[in-house]
N, C-alpha and C. Protein backbone atom coordinates (compact mmCIF):
# COMPACT_ATOMS: atom_id res chain seq x y z
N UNK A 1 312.62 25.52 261.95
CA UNK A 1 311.27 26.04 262.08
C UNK A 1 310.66 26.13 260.70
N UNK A 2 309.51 25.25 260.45
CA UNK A 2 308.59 25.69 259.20
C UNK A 2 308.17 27.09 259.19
N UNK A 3 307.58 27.66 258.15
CA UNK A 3 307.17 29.11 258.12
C UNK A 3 305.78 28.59 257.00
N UNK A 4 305.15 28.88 257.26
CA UNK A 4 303.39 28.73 256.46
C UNK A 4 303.20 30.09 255.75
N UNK A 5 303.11 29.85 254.80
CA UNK A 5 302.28 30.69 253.67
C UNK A 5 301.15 30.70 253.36
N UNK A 6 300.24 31.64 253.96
CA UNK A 6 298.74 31.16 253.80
C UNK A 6 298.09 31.81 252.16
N UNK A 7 297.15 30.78 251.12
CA UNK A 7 297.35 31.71 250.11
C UNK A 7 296.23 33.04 250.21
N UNK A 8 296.71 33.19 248.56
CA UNK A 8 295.68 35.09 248.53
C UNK A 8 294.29 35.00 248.86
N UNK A 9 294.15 36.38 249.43
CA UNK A 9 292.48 36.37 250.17
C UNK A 9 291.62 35.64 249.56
N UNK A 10 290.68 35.34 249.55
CA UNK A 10 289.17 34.79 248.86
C UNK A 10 289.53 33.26 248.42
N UNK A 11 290.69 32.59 248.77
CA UNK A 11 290.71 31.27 248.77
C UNK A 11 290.66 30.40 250.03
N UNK A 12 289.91 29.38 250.19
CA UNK A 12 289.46 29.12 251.25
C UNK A 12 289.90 27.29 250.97
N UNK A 13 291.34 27.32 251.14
CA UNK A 13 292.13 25.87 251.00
C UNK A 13 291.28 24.70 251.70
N UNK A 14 291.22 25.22 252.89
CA UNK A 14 290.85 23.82 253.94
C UNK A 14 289.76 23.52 254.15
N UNK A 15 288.51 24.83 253.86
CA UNK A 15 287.03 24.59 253.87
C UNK A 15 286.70 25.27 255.49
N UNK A 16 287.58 26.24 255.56
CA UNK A 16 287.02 26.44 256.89
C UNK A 16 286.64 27.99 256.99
N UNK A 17 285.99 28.42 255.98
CA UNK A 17 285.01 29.78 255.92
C UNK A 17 285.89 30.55 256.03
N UNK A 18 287.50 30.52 255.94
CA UNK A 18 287.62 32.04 256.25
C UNK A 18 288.51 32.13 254.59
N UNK A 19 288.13 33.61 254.64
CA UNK A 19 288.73 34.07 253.03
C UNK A 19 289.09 35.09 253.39
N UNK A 20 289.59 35.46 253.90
CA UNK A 20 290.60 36.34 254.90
C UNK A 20 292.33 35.97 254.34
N UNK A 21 293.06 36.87 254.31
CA UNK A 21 294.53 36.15 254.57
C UNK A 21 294.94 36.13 255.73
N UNK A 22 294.10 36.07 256.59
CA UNK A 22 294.63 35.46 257.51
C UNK A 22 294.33 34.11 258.08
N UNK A 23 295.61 33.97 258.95
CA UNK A 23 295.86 32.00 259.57
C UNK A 23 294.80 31.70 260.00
N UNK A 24 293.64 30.55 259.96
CA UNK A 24 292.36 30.18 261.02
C UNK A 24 293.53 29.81 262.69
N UNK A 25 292.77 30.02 263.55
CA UNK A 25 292.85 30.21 264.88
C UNK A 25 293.73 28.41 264.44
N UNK A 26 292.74 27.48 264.72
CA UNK A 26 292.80 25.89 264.55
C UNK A 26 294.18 25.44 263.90
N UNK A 27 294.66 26.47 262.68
CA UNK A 27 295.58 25.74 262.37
C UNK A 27 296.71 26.40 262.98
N UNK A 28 296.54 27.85 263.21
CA UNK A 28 297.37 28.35 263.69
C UNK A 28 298.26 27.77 264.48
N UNK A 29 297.47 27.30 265.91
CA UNK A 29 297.85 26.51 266.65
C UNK A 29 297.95 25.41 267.30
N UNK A 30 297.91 24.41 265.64
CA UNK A 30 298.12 23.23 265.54
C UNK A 30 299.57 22.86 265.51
N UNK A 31 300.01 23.44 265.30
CA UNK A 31 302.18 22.96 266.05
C UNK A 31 302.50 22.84 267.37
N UNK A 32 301.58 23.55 268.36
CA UNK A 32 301.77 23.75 269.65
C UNK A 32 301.14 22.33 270.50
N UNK A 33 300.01 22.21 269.11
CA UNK A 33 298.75 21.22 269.71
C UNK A 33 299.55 19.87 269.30
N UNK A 34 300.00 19.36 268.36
CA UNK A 34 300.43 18.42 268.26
C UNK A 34 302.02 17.87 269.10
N UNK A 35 302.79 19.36 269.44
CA UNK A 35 303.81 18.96 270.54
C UNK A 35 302.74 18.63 271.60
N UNK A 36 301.86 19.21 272.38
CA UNK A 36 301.28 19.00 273.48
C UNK A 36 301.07 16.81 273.44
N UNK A 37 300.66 16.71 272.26
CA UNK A 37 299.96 15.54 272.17
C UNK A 37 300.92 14.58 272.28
N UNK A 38 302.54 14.96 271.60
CA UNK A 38 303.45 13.85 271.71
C UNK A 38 304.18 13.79 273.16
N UNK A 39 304.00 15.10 273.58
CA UNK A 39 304.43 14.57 275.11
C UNK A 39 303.68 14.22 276.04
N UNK A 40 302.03 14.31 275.89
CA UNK A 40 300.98 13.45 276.70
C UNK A 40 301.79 11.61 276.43
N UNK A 41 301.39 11.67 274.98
CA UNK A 41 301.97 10.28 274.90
C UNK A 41 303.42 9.78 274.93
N UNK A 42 304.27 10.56 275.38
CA UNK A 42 305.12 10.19 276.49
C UNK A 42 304.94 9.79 277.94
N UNK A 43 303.98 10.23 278.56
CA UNK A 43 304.23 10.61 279.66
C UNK A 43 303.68 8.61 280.01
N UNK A 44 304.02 8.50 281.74
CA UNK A 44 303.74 7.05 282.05
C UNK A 44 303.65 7.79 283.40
N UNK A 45 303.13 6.48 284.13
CA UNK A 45 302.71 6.31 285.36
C UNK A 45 303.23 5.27 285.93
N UNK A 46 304.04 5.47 286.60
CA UNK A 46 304.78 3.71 287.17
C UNK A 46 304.60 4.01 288.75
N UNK A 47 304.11 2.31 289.23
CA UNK A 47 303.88 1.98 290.47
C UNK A 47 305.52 1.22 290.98
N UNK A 48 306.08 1.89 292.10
CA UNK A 48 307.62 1.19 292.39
C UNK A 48 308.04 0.68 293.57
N UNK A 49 309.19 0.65 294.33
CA UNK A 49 309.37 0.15 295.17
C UNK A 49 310.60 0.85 295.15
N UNK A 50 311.12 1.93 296.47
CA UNK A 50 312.36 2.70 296.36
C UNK A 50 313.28 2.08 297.04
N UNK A 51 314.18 1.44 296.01
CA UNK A 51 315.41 0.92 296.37
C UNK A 51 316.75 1.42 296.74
N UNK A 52 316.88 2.55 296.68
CA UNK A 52 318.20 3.40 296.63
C UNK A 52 317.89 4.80 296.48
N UNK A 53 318.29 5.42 297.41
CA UNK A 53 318.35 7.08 297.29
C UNK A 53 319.71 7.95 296.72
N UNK A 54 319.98 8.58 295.81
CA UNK A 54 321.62 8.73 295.35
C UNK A 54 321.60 9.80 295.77
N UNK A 55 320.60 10.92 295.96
CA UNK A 55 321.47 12.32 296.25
C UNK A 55 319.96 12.80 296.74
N UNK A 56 319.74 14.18 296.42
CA UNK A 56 318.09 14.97 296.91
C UNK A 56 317.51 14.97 296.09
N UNK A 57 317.96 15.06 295.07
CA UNK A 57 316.56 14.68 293.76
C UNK A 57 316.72 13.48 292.93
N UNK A 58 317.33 12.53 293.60
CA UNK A 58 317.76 11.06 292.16
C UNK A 58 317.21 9.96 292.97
N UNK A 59 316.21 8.93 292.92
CA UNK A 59 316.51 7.72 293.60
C UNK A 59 316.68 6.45 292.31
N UNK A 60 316.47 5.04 292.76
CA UNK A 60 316.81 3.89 291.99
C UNK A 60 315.32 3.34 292.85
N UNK A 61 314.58 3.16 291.61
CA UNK A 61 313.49 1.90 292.11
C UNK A 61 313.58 0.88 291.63
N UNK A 62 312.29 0.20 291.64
CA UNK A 62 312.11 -1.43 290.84
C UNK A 62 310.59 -1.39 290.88
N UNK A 63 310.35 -1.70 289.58
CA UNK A 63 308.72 -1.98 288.91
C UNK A 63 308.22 -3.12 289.37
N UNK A 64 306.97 -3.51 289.23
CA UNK A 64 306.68 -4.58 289.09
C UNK A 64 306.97 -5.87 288.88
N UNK A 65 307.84 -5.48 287.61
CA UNK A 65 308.08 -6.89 286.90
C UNK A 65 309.79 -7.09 287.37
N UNK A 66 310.10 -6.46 288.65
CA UNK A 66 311.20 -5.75 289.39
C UNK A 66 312.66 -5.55 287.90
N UNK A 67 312.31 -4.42 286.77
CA UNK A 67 313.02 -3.39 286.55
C UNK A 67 313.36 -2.57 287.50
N UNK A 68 314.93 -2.30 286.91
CA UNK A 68 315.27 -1.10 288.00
C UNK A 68 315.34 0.18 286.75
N UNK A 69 314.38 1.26 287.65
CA UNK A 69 315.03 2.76 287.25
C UNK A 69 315.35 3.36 287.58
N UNK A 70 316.15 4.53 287.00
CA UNK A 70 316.96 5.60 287.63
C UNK A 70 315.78 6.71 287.32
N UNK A 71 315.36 7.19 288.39
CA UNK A 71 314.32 8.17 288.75
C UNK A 71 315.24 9.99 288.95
N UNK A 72 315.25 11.16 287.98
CA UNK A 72 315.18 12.40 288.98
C UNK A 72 313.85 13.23 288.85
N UNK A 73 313.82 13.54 289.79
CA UNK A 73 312.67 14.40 290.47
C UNK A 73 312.63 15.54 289.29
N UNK A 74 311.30 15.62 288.95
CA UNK A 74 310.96 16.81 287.71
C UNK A 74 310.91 18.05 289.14
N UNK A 75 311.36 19.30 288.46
CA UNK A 75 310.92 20.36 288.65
C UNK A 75 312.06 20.98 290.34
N UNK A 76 312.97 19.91 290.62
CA UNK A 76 313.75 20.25 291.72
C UNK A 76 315.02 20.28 291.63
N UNK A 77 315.92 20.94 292.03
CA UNK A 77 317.26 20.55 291.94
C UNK A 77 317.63 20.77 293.24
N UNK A 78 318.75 19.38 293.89
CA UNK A 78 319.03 19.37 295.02
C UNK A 78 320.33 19.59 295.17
N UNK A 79 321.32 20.19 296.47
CA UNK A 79 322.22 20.32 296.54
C UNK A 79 323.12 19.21 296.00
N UNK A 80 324.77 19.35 295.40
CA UNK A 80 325.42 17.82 295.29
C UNK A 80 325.25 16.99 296.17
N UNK A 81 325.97 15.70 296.23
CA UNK A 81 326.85 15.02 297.35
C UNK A 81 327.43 15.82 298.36
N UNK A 82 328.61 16.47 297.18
CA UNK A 82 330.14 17.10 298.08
C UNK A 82 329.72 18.82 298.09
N UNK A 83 328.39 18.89 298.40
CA UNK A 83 328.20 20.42 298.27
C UNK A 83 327.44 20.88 299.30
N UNK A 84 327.56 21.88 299.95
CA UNK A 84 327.01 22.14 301.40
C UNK A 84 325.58 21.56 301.09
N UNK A 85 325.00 20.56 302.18
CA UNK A 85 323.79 20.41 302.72
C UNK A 85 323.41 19.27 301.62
N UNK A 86 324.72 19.25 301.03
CA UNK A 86 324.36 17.69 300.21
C UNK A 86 323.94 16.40 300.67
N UNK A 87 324.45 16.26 301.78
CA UNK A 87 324.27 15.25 302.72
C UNK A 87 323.00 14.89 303.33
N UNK A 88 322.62 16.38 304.00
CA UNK A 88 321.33 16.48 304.34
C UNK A 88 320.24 16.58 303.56
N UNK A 89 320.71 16.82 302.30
CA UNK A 89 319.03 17.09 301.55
C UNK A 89 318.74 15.29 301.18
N UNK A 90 320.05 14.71 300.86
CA UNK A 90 320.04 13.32 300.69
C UNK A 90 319.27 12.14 301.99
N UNK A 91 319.75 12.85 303.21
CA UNK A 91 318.73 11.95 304.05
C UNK A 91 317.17 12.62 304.42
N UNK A 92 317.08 13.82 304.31
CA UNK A 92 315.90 13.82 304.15
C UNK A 92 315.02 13.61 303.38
N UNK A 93 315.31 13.61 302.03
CA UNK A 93 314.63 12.36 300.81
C UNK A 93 314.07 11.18 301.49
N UNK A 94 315.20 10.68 302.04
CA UNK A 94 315.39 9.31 302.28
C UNK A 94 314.42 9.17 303.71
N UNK A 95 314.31 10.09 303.97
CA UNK A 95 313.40 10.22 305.25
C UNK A 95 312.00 9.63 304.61
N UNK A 96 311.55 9.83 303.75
CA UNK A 96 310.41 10.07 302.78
C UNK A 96 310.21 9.42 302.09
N UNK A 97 310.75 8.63 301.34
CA UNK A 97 310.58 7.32 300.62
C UNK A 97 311.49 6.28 300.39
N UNK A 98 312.81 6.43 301.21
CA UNK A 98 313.40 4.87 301.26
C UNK A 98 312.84 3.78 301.86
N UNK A 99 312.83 2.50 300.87
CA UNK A 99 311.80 1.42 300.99
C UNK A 99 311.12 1.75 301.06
N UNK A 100 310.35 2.85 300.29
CA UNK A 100 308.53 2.78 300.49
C UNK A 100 308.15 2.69 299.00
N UNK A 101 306.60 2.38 299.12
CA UNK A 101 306.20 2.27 297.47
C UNK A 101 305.69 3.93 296.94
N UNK A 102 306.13 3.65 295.57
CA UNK A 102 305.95 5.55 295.05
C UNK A 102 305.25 5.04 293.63
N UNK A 103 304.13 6.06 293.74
CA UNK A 103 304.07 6.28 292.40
C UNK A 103 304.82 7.60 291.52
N UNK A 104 305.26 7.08 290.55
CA UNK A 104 305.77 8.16 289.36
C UNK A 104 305.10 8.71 288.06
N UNK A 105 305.03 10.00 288.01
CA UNK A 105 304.35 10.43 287.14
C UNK A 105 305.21 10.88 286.14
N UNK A 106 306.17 10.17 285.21
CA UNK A 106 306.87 10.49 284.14
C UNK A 106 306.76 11.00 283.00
N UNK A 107 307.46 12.06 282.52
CA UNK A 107 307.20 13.50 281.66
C UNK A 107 308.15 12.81 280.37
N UNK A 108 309.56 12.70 281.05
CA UNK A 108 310.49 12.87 279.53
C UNK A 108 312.13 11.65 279.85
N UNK A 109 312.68 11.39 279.59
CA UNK A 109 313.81 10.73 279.59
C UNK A 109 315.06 11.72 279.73
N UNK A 110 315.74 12.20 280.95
CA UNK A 110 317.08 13.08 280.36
C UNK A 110 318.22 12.52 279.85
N UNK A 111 319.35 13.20 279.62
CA UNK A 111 320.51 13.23 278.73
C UNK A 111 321.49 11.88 279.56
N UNK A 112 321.01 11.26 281.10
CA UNK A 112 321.84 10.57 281.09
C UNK A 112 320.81 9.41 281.68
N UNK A 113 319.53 9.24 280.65
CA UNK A 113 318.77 8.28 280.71
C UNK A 113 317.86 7.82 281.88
N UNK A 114 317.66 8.83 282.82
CA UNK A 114 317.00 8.94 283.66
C UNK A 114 315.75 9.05 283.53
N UNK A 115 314.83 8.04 284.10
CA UNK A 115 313.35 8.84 283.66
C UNK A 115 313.27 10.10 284.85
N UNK A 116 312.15 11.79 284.39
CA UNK A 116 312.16 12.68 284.97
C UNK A 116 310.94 12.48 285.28
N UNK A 117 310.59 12.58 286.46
CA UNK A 117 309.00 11.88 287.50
C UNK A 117 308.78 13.62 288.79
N UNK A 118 307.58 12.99 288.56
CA UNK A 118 306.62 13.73 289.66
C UNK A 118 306.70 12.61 290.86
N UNK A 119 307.25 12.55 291.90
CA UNK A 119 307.02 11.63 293.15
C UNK A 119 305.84 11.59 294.10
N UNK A 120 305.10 10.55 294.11
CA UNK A 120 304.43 10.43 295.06
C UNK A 120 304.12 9.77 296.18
N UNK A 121 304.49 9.49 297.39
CA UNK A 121 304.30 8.53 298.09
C UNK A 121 303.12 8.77 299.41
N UNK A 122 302.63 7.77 300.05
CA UNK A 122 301.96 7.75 301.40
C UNK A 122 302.54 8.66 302.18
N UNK A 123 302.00 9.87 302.92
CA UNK A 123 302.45 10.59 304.00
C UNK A 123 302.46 10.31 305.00
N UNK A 124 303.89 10.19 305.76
CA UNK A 124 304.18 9.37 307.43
C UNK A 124 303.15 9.78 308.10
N UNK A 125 302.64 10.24 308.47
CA UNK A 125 301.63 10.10 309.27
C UNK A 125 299.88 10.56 309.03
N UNK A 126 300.18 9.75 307.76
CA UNK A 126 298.52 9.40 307.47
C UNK A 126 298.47 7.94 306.78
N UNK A 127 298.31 6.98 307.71
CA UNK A 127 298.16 5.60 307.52
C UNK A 127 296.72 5.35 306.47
N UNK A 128 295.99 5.89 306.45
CA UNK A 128 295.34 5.49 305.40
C UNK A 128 294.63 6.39 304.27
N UNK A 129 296.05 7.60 304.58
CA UNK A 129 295.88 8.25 302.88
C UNK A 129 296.54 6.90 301.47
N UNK A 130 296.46 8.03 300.47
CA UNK A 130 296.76 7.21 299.68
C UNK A 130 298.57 7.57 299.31
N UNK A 131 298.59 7.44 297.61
CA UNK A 131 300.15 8.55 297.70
C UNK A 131 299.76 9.53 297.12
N UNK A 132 299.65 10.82 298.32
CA UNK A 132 299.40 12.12 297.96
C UNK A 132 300.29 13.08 298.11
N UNK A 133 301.49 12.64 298.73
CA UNK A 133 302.42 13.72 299.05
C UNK A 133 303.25 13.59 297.96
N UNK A 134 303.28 14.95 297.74
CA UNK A 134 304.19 15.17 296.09
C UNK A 134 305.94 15.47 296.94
N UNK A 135 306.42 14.84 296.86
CA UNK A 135 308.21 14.51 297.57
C UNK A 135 308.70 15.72 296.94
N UNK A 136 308.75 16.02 296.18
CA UNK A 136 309.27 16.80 295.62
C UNK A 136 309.07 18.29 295.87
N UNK A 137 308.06 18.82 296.20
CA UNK A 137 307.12 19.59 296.89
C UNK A 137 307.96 19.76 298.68
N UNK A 138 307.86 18.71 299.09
CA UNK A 138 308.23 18.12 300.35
C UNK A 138 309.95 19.03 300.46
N UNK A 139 310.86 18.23 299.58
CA UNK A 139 311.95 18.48 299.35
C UNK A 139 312.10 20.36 299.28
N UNK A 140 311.23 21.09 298.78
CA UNK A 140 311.62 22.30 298.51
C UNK A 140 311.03 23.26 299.89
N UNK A 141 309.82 22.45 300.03
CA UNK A 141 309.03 23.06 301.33
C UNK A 141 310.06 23.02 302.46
N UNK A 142 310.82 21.90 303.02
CA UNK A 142 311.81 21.45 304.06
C UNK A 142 313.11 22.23 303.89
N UNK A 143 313.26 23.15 302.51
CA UNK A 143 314.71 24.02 302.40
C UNK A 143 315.93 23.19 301.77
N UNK A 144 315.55 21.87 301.61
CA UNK A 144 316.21 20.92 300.82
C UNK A 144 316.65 20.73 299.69
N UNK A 145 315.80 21.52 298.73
CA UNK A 145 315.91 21.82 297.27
C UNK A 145 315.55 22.97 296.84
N UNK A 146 316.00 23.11 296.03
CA UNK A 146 315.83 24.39 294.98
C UNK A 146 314.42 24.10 293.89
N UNK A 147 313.53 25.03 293.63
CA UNK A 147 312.86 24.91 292.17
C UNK A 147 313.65 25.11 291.50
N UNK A 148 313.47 24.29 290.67
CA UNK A 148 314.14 24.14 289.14
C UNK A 148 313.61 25.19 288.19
N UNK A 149 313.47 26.14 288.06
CA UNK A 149 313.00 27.04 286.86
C UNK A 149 313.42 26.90 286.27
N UNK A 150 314.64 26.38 285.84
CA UNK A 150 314.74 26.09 284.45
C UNK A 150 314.04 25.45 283.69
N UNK A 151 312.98 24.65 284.15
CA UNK A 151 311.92 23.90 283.59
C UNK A 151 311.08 23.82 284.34
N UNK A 152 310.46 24.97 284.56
CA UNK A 152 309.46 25.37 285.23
C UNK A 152 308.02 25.01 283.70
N UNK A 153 308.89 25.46 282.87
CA UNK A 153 307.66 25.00 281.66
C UNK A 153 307.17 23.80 281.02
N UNK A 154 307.77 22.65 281.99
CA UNK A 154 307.52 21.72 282.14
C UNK A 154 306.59 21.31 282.84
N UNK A 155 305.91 22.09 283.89
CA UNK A 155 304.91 21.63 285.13
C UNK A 155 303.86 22.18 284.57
N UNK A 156 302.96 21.91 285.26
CA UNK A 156 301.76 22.66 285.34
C UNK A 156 301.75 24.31 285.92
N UNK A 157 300.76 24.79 285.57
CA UNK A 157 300.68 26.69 286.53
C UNK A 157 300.76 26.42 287.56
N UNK A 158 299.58 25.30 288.83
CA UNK A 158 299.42 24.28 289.83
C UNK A 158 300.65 24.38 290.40
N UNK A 159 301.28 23.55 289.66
CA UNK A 159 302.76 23.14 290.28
C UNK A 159 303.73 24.45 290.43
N UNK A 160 304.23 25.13 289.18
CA UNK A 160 304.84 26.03 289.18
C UNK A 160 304.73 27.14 290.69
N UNK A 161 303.39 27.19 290.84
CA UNK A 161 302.94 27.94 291.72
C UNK A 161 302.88 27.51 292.95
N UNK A 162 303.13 26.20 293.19
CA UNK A 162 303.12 25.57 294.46
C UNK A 162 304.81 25.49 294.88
N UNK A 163 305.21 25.22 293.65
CA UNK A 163 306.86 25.31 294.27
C UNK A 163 307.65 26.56 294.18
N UNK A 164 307.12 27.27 293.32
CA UNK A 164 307.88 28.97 293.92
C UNK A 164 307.74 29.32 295.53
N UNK A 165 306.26 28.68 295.70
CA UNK A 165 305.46 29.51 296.71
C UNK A 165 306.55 29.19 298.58
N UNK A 166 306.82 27.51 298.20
CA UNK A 166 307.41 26.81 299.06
C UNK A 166 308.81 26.87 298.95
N UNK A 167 309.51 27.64 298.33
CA UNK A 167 310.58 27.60 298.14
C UNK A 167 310.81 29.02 298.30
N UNK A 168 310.02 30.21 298.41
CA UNK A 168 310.18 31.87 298.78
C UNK A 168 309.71 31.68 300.56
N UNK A 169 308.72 30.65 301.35
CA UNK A 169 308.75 30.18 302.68
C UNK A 169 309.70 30.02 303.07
N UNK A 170 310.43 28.88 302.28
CA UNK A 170 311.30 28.13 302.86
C UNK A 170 312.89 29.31 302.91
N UNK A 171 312.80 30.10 302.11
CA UNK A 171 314.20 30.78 302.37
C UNK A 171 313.78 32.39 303.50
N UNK A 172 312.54 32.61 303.39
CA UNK A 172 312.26 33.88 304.12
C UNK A 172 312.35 33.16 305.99
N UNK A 173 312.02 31.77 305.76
CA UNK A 173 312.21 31.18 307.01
C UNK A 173 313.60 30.62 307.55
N UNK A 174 314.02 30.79 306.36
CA UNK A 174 315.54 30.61 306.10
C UNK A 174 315.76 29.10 306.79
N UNK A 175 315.03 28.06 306.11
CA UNK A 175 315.27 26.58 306.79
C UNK A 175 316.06 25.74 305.83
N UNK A 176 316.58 24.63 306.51
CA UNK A 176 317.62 23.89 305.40
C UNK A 176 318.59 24.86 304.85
N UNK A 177 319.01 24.44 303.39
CA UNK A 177 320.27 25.12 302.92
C UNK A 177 319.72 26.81 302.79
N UNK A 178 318.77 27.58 303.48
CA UNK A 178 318.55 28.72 303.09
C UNK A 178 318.92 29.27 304.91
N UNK A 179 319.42 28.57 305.68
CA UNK A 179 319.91 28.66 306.61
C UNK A 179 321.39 29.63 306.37
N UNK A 180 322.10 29.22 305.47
CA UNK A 180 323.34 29.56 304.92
C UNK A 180 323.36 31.33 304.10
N UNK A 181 324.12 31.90 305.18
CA UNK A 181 323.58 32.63 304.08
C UNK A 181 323.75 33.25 302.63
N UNK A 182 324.46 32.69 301.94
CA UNK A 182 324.61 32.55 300.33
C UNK A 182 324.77 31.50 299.94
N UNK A 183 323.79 30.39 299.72
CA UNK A 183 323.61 29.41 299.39
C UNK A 183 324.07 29.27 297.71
N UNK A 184 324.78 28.18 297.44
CA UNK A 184 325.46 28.29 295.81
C UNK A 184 324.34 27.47 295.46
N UNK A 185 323.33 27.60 294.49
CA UNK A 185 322.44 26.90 293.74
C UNK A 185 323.57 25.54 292.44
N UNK A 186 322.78 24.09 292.61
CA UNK A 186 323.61 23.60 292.78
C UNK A 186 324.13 23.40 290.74
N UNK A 187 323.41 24.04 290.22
CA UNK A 187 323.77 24.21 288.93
C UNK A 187 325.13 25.30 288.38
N UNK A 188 324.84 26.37 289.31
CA UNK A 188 325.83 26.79 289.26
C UNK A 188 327.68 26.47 290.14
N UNK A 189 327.09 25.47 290.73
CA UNK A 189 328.32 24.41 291.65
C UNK A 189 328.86 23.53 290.93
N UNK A 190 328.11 23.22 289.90
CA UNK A 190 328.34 22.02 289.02
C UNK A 190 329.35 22.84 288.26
N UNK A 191 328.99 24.34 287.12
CA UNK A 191 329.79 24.49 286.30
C UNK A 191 330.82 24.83 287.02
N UNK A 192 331.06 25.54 288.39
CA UNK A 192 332.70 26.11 288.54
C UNK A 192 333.15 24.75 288.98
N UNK A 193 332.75 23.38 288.87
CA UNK A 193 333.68 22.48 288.68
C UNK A 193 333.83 21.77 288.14
């Protein structure tokens, strides 16, 4: 972490009227502003074709120029494979966009090279929407997944607030893995093994 030293009162370094010792607003929170800016220009938009579903939040597409990527779902975490309702959160994904076209709204790359996407595809039964159903959304609303808070500060307020909201439904209705009643969240399944 840098630490800024602003100098003694009545000098006015940058030209911006204040002779104050204190920070101007602008630069203050110009560290925050320039992370904001390098992860805008991260972010992509890819049009795909879903080739493979691996679990409740992972699929395998193909681009355009038919690249394949390894896609997980920003902002969800789904049961394992070998972990209660693993199975099921996996075909109901698959309910939802195997072989269909998705757009992806990509944030960041994780640790095992995955791009991390916002999912969007056509909703089964609206033939001439566009792709408005956020899957991921879908996945937590259906009891299928967990919000991810752990990177909840990754989404938008929007989002944040849409998937708490569907994911406190989904367990007071107690549907999917909230059927169970002590469901192991699947991060903590991962470390006791």
């Amino acid at each position: 972490m840098t630490v800024c030293y602003w100098p003694k009162a009545g000098i006015d370094p940058l030209g911006v009227g204040r002779t104050s010792g204190t920070i101007p607003p602008m630069i203050r929170y110009l560290p925050a502003l320039l992370t904001l800016v390098a992860c805008i220009a991260r972010a992509e938009t890819l049009d795909a074709r879903v080739v493979g579903v691996t679990d409740g939040d992972t699929i395998t597409v193909l681009d355009a120029t038919k690249e394949q990527h390894k896609i997980r779902f920003a902002g969800i975490d789904a049961p394992e494979r070998k972990q209660p309702f693993g199975t099921r959160s996996r075909q109901n994904l698959a309910r939802y966009i195997a072989g269909k076209e998705v757009r992806l709204d990509c944030h960041k790359v994780d640790r095992y090279r995955r791009k991390v996407c916002k999912v969007w595809v056509q909703p089964p039964d609206c033939l001439r929407c566009g792709k408005t159903l956020d899957v991921g959304l879908a996945q937590i609303t259906d009891g299928m997944a967990w919000w991810y808070r752990r990177y909840a500060d990754e989404q938008t307020a929007e989002d944040r607030g849409r998937y708490e909201s569907a994911e406190n439904e989904a367990r007071l209705r107690r549907w999917g893995l909230w059927a169970d009643d002590n469901p192991v969240p699947p991060w903590e399944w991962r470390r006791k093994r």
